[in-house]
Protein backbone atom coordinates (compact mmCIF):
# COMPACT_ATOMS: atom_id res chain seq x y z
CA UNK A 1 -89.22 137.33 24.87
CA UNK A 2 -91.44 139.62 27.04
CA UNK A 3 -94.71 138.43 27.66
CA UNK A 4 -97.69 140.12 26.37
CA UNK A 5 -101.07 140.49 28.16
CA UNK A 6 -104.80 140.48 27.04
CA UNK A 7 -106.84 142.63 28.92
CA UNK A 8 -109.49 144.93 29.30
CA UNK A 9 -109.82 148.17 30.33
CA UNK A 10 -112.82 150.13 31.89
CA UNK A 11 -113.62 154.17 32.67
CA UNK A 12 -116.70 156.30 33.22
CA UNK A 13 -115.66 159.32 33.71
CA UNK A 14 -117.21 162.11 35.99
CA UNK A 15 -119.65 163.33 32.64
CA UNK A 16 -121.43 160.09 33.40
CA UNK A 17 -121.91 159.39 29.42
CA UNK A 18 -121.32 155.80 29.88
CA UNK A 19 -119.04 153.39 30.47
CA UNK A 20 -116.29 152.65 28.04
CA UNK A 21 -114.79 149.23 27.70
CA UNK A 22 -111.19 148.39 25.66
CA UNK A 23 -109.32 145.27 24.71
CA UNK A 24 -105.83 145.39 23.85
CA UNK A 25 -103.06 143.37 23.96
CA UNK A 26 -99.86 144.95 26.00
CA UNK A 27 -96.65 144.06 27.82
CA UNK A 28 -97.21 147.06 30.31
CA UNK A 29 -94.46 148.72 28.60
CA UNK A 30 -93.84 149.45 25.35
CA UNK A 31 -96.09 147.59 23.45
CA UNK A 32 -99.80 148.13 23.03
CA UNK A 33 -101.92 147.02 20.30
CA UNK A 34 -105.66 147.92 20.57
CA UNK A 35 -108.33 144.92 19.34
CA UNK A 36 -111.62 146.09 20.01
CA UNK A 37 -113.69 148.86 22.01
CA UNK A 38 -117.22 149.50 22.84
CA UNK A 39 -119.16 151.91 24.83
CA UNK A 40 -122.16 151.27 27.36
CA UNK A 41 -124.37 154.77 27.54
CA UNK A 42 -126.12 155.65 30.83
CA UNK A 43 -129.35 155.89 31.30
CA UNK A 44 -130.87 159.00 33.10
CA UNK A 45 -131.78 157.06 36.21
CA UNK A 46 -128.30 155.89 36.72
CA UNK A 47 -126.64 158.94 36.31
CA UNK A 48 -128.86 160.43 39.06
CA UNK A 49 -128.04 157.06 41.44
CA UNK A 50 -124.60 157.93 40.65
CA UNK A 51 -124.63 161.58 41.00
CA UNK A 52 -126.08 161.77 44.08
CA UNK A 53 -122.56 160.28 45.46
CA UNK A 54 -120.61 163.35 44.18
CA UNK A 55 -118.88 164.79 46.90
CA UNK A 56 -119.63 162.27 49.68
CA UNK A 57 -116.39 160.74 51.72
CA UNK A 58 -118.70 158.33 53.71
CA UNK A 59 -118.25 155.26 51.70
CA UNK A 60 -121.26 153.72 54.17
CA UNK A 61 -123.48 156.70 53.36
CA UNK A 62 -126.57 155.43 51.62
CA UNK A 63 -126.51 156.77 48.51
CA UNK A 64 -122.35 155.80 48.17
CA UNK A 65 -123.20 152.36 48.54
CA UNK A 66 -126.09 152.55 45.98
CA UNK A 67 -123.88 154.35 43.52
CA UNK A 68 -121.28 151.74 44.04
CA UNK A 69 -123.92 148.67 43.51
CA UNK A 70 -125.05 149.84 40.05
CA UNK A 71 -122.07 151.04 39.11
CA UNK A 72 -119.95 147.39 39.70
CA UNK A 73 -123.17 146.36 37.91
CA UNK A 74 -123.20 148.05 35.00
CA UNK A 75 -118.97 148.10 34.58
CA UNK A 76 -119.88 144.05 34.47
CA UNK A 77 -122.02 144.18 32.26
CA UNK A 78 -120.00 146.25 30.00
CA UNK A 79 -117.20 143.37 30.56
CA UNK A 80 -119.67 140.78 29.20
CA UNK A 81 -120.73 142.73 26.25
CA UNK A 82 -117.22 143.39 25.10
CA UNK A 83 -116.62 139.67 25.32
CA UNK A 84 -119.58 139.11 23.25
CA UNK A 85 -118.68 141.64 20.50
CA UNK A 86 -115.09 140.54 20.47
CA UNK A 87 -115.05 137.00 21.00
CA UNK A 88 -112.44 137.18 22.72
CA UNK A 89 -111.42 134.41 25.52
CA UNK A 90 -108.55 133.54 27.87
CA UNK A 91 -108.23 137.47 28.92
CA UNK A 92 -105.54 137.60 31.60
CA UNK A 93 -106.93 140.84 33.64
CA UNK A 94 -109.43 143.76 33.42
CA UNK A 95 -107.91 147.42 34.65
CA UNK A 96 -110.84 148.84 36.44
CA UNK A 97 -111.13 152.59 37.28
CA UNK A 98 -113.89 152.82 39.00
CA UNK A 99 -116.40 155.76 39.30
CA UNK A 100 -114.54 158.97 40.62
CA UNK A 101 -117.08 160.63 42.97
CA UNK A 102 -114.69 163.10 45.39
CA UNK A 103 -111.02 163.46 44.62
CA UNK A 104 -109.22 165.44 47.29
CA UNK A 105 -105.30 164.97 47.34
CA UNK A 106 -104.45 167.63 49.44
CA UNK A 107 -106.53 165.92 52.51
CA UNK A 108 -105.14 162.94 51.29
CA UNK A 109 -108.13 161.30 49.97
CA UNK A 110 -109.61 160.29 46.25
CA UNK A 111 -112.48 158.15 45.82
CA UNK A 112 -113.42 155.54 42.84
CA UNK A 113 -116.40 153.63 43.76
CA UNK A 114 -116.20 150.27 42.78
CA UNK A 115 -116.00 146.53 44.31
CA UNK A 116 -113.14 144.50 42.29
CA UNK A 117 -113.36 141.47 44.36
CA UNK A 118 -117.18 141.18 42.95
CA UNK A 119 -116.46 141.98 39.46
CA UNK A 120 -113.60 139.41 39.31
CA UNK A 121 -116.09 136.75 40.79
CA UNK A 122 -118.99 137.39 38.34
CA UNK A 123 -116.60 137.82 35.33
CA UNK A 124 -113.62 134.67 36.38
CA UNK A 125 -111.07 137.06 35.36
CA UNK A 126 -108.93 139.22 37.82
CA UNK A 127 -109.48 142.79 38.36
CA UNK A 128 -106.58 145.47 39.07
CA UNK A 129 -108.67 148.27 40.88
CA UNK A 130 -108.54 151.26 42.91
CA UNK A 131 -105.79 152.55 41.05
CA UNK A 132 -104.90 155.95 42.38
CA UNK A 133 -104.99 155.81 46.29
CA UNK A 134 -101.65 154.37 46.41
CA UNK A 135 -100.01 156.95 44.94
CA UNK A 136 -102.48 159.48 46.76
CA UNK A 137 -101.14 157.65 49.88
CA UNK A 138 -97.14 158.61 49.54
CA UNK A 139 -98.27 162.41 48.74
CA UNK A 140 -99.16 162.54 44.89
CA UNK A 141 -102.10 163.79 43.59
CA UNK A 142 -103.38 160.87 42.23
CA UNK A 143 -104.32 162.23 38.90
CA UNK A 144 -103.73 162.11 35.87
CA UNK A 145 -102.47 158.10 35.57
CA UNK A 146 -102.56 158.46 31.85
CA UNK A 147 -99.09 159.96 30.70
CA UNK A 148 -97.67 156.66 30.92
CA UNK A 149 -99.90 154.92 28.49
CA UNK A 150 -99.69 158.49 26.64
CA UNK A 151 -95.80 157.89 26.20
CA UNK A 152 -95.63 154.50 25.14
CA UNK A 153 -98.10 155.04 22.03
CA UNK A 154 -96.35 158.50 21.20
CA UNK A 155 -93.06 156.58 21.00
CA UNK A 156 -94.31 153.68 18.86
CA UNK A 157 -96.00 157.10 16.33
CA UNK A 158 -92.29 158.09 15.99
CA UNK A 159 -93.54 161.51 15.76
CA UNK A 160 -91.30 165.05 16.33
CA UNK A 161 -91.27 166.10 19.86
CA UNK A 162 -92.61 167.45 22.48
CA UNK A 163 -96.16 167.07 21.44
CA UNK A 164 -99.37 167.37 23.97
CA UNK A 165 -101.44 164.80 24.47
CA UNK A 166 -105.16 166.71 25.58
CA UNK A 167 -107.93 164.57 26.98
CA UNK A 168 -110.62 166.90 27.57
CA UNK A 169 -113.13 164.95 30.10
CA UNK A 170 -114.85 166.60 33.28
CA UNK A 171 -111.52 168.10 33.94
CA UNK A 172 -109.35 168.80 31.45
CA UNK A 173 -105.84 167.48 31.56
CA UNK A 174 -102.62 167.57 29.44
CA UNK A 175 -99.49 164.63 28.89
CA UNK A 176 -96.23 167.10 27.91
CA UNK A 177 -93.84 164.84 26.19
CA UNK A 178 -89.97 166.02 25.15
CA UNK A 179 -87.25 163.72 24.30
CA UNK A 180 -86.51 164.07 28.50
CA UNK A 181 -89.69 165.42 29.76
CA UNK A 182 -92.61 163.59 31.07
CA UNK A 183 -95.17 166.15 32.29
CA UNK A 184 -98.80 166.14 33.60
CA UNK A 185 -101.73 167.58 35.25
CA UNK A 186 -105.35 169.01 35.36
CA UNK A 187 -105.59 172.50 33.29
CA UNK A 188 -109.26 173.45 35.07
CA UNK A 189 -112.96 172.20 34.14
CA UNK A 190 -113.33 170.60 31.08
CA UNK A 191 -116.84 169.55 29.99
CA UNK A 192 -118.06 169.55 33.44
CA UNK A 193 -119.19 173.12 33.73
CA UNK A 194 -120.60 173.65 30.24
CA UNK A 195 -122.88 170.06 30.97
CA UNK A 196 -124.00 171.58 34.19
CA UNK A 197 -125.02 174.71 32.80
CA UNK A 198 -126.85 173.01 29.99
CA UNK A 199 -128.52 170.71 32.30
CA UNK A 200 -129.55 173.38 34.64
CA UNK A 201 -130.84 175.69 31.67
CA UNK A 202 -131.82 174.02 28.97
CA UNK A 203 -132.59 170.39 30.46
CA UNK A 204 -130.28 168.86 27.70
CA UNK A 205 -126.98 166.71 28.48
CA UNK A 206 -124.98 168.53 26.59
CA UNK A 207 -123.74 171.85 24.09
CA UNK A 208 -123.99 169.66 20.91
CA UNK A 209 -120.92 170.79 18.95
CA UNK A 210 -120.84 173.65 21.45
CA UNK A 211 -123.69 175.29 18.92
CA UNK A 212 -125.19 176.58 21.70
CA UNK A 213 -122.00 178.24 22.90
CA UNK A 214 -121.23 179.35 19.70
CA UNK A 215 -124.75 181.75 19.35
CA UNK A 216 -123.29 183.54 22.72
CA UNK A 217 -120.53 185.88 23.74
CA UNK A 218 -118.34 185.00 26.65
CA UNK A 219 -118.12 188.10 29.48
CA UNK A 220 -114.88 188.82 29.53
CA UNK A 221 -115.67 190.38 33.30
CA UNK A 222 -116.70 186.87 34.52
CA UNK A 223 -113.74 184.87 32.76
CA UNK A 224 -111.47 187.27 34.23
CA UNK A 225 -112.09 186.47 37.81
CA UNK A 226 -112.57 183.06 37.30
CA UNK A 227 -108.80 182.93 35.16
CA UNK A 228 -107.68 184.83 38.57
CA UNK A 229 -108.67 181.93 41.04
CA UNK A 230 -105.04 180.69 42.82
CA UNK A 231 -105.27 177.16 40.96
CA UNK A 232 -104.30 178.70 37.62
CA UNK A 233 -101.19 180.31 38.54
CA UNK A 234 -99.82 177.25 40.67
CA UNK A 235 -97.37 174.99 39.38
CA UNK A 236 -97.48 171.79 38.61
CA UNK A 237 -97.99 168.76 39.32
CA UNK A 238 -101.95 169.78 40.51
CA UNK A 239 -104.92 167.72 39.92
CA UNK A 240 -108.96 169.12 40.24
CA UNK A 241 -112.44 167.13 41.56
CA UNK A 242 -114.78 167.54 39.11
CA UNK A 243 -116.74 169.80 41.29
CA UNK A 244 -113.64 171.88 42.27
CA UNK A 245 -116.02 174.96 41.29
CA UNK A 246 -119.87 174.41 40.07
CA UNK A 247 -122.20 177.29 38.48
CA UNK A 248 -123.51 178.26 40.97
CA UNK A 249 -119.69 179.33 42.94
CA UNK A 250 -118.69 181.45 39.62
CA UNK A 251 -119.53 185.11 40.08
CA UNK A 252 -123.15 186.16 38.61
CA UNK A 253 -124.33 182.34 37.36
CA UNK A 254 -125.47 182.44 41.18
CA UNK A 255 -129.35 182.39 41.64
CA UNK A 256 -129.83 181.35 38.10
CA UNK A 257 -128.24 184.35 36.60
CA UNK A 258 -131.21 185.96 35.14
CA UNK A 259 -129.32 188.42 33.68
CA UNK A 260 -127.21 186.16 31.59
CA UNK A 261 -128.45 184.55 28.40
CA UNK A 262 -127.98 180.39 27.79
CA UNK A 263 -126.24 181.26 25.05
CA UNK A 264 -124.01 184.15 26.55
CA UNK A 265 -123.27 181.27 29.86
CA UNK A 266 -122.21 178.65 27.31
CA UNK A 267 -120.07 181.00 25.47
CA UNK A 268 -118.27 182.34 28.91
CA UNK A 269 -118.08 178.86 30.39
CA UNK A 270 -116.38 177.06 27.21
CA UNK A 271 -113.85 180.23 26.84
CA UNK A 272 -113.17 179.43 30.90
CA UNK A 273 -112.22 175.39 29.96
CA UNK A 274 -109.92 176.61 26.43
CA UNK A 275 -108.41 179.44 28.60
CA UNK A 276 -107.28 177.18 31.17
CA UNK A 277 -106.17 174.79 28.75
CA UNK A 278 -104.20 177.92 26.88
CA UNK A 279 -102.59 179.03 30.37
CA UNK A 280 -101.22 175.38 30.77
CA UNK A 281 -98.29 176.47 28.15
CA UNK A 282 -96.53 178.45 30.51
CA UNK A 283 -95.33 175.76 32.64
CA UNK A 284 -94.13 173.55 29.29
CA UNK A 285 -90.86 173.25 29.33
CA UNK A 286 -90.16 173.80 25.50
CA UNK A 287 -93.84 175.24 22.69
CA UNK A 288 -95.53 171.89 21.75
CA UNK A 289 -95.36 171.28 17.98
CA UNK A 290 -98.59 169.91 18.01
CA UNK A 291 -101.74 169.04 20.27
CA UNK A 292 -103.44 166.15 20.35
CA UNK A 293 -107.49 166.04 21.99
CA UNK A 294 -108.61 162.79 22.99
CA UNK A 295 -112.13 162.84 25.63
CA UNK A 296 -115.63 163.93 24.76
CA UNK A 297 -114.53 167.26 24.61
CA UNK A 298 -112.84 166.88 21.04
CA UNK A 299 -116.32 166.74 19.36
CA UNK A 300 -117.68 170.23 20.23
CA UNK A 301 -116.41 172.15 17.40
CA UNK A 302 -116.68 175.66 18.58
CA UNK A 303 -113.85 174.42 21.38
CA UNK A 304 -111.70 172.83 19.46
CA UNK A 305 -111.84 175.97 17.29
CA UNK A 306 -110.97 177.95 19.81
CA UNK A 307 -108.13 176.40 20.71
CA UNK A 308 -106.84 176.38 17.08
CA UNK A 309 -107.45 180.08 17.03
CA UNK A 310 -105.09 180.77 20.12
CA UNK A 311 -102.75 177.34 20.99
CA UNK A 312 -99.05 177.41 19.12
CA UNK A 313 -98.96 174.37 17.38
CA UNK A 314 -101.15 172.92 15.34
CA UNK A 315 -104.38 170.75 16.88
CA UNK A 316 -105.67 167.69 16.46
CA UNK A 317 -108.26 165.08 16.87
CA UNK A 318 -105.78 162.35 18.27
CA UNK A 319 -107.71 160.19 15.57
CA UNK A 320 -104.89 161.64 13.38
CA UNK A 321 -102.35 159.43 15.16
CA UNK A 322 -104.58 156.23 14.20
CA UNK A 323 -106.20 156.24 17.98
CA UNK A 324 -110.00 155.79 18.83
CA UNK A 325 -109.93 159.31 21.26
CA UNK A 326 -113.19 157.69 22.66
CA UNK A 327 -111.38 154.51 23.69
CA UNK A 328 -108.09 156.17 24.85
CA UNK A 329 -108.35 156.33 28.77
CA UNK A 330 -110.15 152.55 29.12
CA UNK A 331 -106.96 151.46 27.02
CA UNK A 332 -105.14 153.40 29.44
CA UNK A 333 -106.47 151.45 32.52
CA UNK A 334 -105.77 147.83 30.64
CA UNK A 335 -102.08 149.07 30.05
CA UNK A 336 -102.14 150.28 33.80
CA UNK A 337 -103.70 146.80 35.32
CA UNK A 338 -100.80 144.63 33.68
CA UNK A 339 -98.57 147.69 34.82
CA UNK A 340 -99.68 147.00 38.51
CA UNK A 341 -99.72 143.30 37.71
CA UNK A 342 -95.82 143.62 37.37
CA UNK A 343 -95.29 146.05 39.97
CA UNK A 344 -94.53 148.72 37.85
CA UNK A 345 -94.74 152.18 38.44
CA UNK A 346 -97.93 153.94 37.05
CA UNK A 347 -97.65 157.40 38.56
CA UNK A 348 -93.87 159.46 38.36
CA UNK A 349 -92.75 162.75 40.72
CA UNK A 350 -93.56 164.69 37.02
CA UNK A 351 -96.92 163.28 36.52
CA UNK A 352 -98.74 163.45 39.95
CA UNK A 353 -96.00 165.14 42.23
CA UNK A 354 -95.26 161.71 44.24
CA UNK A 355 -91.84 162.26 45.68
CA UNK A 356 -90.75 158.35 43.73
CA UNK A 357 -92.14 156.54 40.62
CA UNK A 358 -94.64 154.78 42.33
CA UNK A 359 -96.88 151.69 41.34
CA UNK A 360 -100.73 150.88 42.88
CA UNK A 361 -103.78 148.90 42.57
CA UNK A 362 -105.26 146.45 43.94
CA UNK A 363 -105.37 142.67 42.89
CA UNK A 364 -108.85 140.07 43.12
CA UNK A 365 -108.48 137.11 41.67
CA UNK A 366 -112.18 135.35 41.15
CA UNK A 367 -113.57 132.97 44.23
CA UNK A 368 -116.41 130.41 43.80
C-alpha cells in the first residue's frame, strides 16, 4: 500500500496579500485530500520590508536579508497557527515556497527568499524548500510548478477533457490538460499591474471587484502596443517576473499619465491581463471545454466577466470542482515537498521547458 503523507504547504505570492498555509494529506501522486487551510494577511509594514527586495540578485544586500528575516518569520508563524486551528500533530513535512522577489530564467537565475534550515528548527518538522532553482539549473524556466498538482486533482474530478486550470496571481498562468497533453506557462501580468496602478493612484491595495475598472474604458491604442510586445507571440514553455513590465514602462502611464483617468488606467490595464490570458489559446493544442480560475484574481468580477464574454468554453470559479481557489497553490507546494521527498519529478519539458522531467528542493531536517 503506498504511503500517504501529512504535510503542509506554504505561498505568498508576489501581491504580498499574505501568506497562505494548507494541510493535506497526499502520496505525491495521485492522491490528495485537503484537511484544513488558513490565511495570514500582511500588514503594510511588511509588505514594504518585503517589497523593497523586488528585483535585487544580491542575496547579502541589506534589504534582501531583511526581507528574508521577516518573511521566514512570518511563514513560521503561519505554520504554528495552522497547527493551532487544525490540531493537527505528527506532520511529516512542510513544502515551503518561499517569497519570489526576481525570477530571471533566461540568465539562469530565480529567487525565493526564505531560510528552510531555520523554519525546520523552530517548527521540529522538515522543510522541502527552494523549489524551483533546480529545475532553473538544467535550463527550465522554473515556473509554473503547479500543473502537476493541477493534474492529479483534475483526474480524481473525472471531468471531460482538456480543461484549463487558470490561477490568476501577480502573473497569470494556465495548466492545459488533454487525455496526452500536459501544458504550462505564464500568459502576462495578472493582478500585478492593476494593484500597482491602484496603489500609485488611488492609495488602495486593490480594484475591489475590479469596480473601479469597470467605471473606465480601456484605450485600445495603449493595449495594442502592449499585446505587440515579443513575449506574447513566443511559444511556450515561457515564464514572467512579476515586474517583467511596471506602469510606469507601458506607453503614456509614464510620468503619472495625467491625461489618463483612474478609471480609464484600470479599465486598459485589466483588458491587458484577460487579453493575454485570451491569446494563450493559440498555442492549446485542442479549444478547452472549460476554464477553471483559481488566485486572487477570480474575485474581481469585471475580469472574470470579461473572460466569459470572449474565452470558448465556459468559466469557472475552480470552487465548482469542490476546491478552496484561495488554498490551491499552498496545497500545491505540500503535494510538491513529499514529491521532492521521493525524488520525484515536479517540473516536465511541457511545463517549464526543462529538456527531462526533473525533480528539486531542498531538504532540512530540524537541529537542536
Amino acid at each position: 500500500m503506498t504511503k500517504t503523507y501529512t504535510a503542509i504547504g506554504l505561498m505568498s505570492g508576489t501581491s504580498l496579500d499574505g501568506i497562505d498555509a494548507a494541510l493535506i494529506e497526499t502520496d505525491g501522486e495521485s492522491v490528495v485530500k485537503p484537511l484544513d487551510f488558513l490565511t495570514v494577511p500582511y500588514k503594510d509594514t511588511d509588505r514594504a520590508v518585503i517589497r523593497a527586495a523586488y528585483g535585487k540578485t544580491d542575496r547579502d544586500a541589506a534589504e534582501v536579508r531583511a526581507a528574508e528575516d521577516l518573511s521566514t518569520k512570518l511563514h513560521i508563524d503561519a505554520v504554528q497557527a495552522l497547527l493551532k486551528q487544525s490540531g493537527a500533530k505528527n506532520i511529516d513535512l512542510i513544502g515551503y515556497h518561499g517569497q519570489t522577489t526576481y525570477h530571471a530564467p533566461k540568465d539562469g537565475i530565480t529567487i525565493q527568499l526564505g531560510n528552510g534550515q531555520h523554519m525546520a528548527n523552530e517548527t521540529g518538522i522538515s522543510v522541502v524548500f527552494d523549489m524551483r532553482a533546480n529545475d532553473v539549473a538544467q535550463g527550465g524556466q522554473g515556473a509554473p510548478l503547479a500543473p502537476l498538482y493541477h493534474r492529479a486533482r483534475i483526474r480524481s474530478a473525472n471531468i471531460p477533457l482538456p480543461v484549463v486550470i487558470l490561477n490568476i496571481g501577480g502573473v497569470a498562468n494556465v495548466t492545459y490538460l488533454g487525455n496526452d497533453d500536459l501544458l504550462a506557462f505564464d500568459t502576462g501580468p495578472g493582478n500585478a499591474l492593476m494593484d500597482d496602478w491602484m496603489q500609485k493612484r488611488t492609495a488602495k491595495r486593490f480594484d475591489e471587484d475590479g469596480a473601479l475598472a469597470a467605471s473606465g474604458i480601456a484605450v485600445q491604442a495603449m493595449l495594442d502596443d502592449w499585446l505587440d510586445l515579443p513575449y506574447f507571440s513566443v511559444r511556450p514553455p515561457k515564464s514572467l517576473d512579476r515586474d517583467q513590465w511596471d506602469i510606469a514602462v507601458l506607453g503614456p502611464l509614464v510620468n503619472n499619465a495625467t491625461n489618463l483617468s483612474d478609471a480609464d488606467g484600470a479599465a486598459t490595464l485589466l483588458a491587458f491581463t484577460a487579453e493575454g490570458i485570451i491569446l494563450a489559446r493559440a498555442f492549446m493544442p485542442d479549444e478547452p471545454k472549460a476554464w477553471y480560475v483559481a488566485g486572487g484574481g477570480r474575485h474581481n468580477k469585471t475580469l472574470m466577466q470579461y473572460l466569459r464574454e470572449n474565452l470558448t468554453g465556459s468559466v469557472h470559479d475552480v470552487s465548482a470542482l469542490g476546491w478552496n481557489g484561495d488554498a490551491t497553490e499552498a496545497e500545491c507546494f505540500a503535494y510538491l515537498g513529499v514529491r521532492s521527498k521521493l525524488g520525484l519529478p515536479l517540473s516536465m519539458p511541457g511545463t517549464t521547458g526543462v529538456k527531462e522531467p526533473t525533480t528539486g528542493g531542498k531538504l532540512a531536517t530540524p537541529k537542536p
